[in-house]
C-alpha atoms as a PDB file:
ATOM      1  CA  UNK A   1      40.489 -51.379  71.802  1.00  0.00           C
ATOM      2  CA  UNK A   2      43.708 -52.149  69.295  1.00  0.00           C
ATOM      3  CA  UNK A   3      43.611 -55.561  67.603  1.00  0.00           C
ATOM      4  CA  UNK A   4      45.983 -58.325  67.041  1.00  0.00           C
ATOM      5  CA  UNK A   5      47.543 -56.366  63.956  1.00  0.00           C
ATOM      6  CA  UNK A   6      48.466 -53.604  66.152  1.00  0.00           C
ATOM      7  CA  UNK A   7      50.377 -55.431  68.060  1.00  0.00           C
ATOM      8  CA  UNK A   8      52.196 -57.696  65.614  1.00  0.00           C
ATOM      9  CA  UNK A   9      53.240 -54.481  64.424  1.00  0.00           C
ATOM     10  CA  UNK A  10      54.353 -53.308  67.880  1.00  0.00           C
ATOM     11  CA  UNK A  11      56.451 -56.660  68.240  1.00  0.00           C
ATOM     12  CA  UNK A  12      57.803 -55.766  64.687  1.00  0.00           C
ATOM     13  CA  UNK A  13      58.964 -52.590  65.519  1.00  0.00           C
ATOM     14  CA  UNK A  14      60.455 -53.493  68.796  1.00  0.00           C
ATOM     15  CA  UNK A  15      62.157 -56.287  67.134  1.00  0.00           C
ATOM     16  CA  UNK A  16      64.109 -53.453  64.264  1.00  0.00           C
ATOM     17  CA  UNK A  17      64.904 -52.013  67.167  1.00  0.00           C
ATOM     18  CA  UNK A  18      66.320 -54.831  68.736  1.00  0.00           C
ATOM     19  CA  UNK A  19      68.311 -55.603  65.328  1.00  0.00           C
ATOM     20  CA  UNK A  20      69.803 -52.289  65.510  1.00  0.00           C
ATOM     21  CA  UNK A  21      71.036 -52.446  68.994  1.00  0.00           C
ATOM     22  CA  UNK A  22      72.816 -55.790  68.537  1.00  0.00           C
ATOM     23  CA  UNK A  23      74.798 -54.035  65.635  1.00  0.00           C
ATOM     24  CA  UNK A  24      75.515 -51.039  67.651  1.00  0.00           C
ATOM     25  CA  UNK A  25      76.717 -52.835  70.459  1.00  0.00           C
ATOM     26  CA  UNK A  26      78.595 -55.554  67.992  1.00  0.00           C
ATOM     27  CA  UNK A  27      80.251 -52.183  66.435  1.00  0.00           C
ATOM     28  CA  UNK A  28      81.194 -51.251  70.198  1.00  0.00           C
ATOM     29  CA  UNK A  29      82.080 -55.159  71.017  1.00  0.00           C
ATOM     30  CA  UNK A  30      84.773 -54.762  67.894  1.00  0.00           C
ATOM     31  CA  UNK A  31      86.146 -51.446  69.319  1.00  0.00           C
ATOM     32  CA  UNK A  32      86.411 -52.917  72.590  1.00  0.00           C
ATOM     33  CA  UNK A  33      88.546 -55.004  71.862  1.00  0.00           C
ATOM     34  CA  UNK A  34      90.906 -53.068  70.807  1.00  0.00           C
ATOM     35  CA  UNK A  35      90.950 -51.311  74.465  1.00  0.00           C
ATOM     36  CA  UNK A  36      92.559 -52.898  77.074  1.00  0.00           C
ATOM     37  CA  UNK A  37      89.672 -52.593  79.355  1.00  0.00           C
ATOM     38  CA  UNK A  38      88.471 -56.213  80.006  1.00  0.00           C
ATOM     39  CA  UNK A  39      85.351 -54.810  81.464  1.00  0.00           C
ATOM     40  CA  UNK A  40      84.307 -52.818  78.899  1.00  0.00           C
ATOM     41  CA  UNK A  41      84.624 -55.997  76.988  1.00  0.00           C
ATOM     42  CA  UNK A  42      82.575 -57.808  79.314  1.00  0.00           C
ATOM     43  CA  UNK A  43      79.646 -55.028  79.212  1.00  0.00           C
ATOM     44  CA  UNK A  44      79.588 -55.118  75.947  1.00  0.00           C
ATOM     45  CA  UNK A  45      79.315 -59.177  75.148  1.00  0.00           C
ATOM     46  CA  UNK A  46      77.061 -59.125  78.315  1.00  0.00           C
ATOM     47  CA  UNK A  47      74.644 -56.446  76.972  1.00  0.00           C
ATOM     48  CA  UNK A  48      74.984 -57.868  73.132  1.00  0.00           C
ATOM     49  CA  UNK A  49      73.907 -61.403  74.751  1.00  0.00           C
ATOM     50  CA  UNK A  50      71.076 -59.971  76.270  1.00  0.00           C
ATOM     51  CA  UNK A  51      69.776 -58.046  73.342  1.00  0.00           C
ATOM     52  CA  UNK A  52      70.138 -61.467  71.380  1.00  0.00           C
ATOM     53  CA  UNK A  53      67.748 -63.550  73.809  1.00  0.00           C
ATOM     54  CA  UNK A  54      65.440 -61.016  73.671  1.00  0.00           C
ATOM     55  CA  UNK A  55      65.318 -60.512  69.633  1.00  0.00           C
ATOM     56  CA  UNK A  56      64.983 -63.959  70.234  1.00  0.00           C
ATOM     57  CA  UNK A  57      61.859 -64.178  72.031  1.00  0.00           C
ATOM     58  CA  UNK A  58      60.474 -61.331  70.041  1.00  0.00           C
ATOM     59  CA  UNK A  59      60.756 -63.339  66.861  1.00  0.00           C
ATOM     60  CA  UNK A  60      59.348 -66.322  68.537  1.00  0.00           C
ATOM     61  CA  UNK A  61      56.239 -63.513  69.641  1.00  0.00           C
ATOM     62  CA  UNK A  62      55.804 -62.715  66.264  1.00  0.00           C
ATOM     63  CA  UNK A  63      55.840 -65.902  64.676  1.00  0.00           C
ATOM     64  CA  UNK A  64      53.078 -67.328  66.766  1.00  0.00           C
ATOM     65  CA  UNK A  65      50.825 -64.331  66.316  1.00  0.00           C
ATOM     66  CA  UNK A  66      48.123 -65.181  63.616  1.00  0.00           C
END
């Protein structure tokens, strides 16, 4: 059986992850804008809000792991 240090590091890693989805989809967000397709705008804030909460909780994972 894995112990707590495995996965913290599992959390970690799912967290860089995270961080590099949020700027992909802020990179897409910005381009997006530029198109006149107000869903594609919505999708992308909608997905890049979502990827935000869950860096979010992640980080709060992490933090209270020993």
């Amino acid at each position: 059986m894995r112990g707590r240090n495995w996965i913290k590091a599992l959390r970690q890693d799912e967290a860089r992850q995270v961080r590099a989805r949020i700027a992909e989809l802020e990179r897409n967000l910005t381009a997006a804008s530029a198109s006149p397709s107000r869903q594609q705008r919505h999708e992308a804030g909608h997905e890049l809000r979502n990827a935000k909460f869950r860096l979010e909780r992640l980080e709060e994972c992490i933090s209270a792991m020993p």
